[in-house]
Protein backbone atom coordinates (compact mmCIF):
# COMPACT_ATOMS: atom_id res chain seq x y z
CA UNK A 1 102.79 109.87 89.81
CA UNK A 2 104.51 106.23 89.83
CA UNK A 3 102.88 102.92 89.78
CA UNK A 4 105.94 102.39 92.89
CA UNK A 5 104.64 105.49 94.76
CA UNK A 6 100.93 104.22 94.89
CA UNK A 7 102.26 100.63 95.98
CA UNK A 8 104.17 102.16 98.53
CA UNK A 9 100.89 104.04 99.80
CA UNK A 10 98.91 100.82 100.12
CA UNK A 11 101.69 98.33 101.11
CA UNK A 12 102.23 100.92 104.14
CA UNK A 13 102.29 98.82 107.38
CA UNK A 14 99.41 99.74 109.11
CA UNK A 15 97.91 100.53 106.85
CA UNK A 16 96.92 104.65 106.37
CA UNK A 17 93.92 105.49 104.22
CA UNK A 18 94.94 108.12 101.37
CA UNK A 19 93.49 110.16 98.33
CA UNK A 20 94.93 110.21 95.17
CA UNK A 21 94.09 113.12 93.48
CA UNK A 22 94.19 114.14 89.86
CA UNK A 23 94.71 116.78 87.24
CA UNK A 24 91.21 118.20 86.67
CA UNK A 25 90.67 118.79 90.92
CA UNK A 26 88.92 115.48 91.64
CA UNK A 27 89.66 113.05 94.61
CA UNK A 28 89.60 109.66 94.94
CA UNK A 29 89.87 108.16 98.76
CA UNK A 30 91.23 104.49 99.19
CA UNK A 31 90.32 103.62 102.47
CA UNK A 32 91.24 99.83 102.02
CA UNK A 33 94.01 98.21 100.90
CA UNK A 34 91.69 95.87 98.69
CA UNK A 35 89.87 98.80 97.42
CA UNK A 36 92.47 99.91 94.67
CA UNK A 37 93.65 97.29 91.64
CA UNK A 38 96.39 97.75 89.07
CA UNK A 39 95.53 97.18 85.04
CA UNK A 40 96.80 97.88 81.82
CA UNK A 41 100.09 96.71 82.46
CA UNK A 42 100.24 99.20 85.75
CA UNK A 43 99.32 102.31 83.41
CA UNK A 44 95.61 102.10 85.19
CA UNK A 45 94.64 102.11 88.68
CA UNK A 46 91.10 100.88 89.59
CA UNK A 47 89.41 102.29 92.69
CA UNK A 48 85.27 100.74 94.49
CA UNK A 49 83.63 103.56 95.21
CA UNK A 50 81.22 103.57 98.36
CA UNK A 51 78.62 102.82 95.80
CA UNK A 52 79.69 99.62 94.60
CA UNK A 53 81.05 100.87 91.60
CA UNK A 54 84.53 101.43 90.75
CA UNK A 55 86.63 103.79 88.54
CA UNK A 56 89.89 103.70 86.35
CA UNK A 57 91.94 106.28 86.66
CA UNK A 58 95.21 106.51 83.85
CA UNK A 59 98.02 106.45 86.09
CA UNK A 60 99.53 109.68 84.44
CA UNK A 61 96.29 112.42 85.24
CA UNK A 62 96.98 111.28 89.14
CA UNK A 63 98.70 113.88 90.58
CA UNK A 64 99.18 113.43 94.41
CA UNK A 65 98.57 111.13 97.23
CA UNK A 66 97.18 112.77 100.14
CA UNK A 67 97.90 111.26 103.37
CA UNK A 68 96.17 111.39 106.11
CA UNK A 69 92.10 111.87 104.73
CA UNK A 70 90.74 115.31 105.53
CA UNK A 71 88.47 115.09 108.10
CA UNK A 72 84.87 116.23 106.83
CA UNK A 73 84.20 119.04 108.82
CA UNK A 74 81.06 119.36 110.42
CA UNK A 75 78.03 121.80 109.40
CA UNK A 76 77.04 124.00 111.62
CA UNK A 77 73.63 125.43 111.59
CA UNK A 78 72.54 129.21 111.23
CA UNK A 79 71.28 130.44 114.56
């Protein structure tokens, strides 16, 4: 993955919520533009979490954008 593909993902006009998603099977959603920062001379991405914390990510274990979020499906109960 490229620093220009991520930009391209959150310049997007309107903006579209994505995940980026890396080598070891996690996800990371962006759901604001403001929510993902650039470091380390664009080799790390920064991402707030719902938590008010954030995590760096090195630019080369992301592996995909996803676009548009998964919905979370609903549970359904066992009857």
């Amino acid at each position: 993955m490229t620093i220009q593909e991520i930009q391209r993902a959150l310049q997007a006009a309107p903006f579209e919520p994505f995940r980026l998603m890396t080598a070891d099977g996690r996800n990371y959603d962006v759901r604001h533009r403001e929510n993902l920062a650039f470091g380390g001379r664009g080799r790390l991405v920064a991402i707030a979490m719902p938590d008010d914390s954030f995590v760096t990510l090195d630019l080369l274990l992301v592996t995909a954008i996803q676009k548009p979020i998964p919905r979370r499906q609903r549970s359904r109960g066992l009857t």
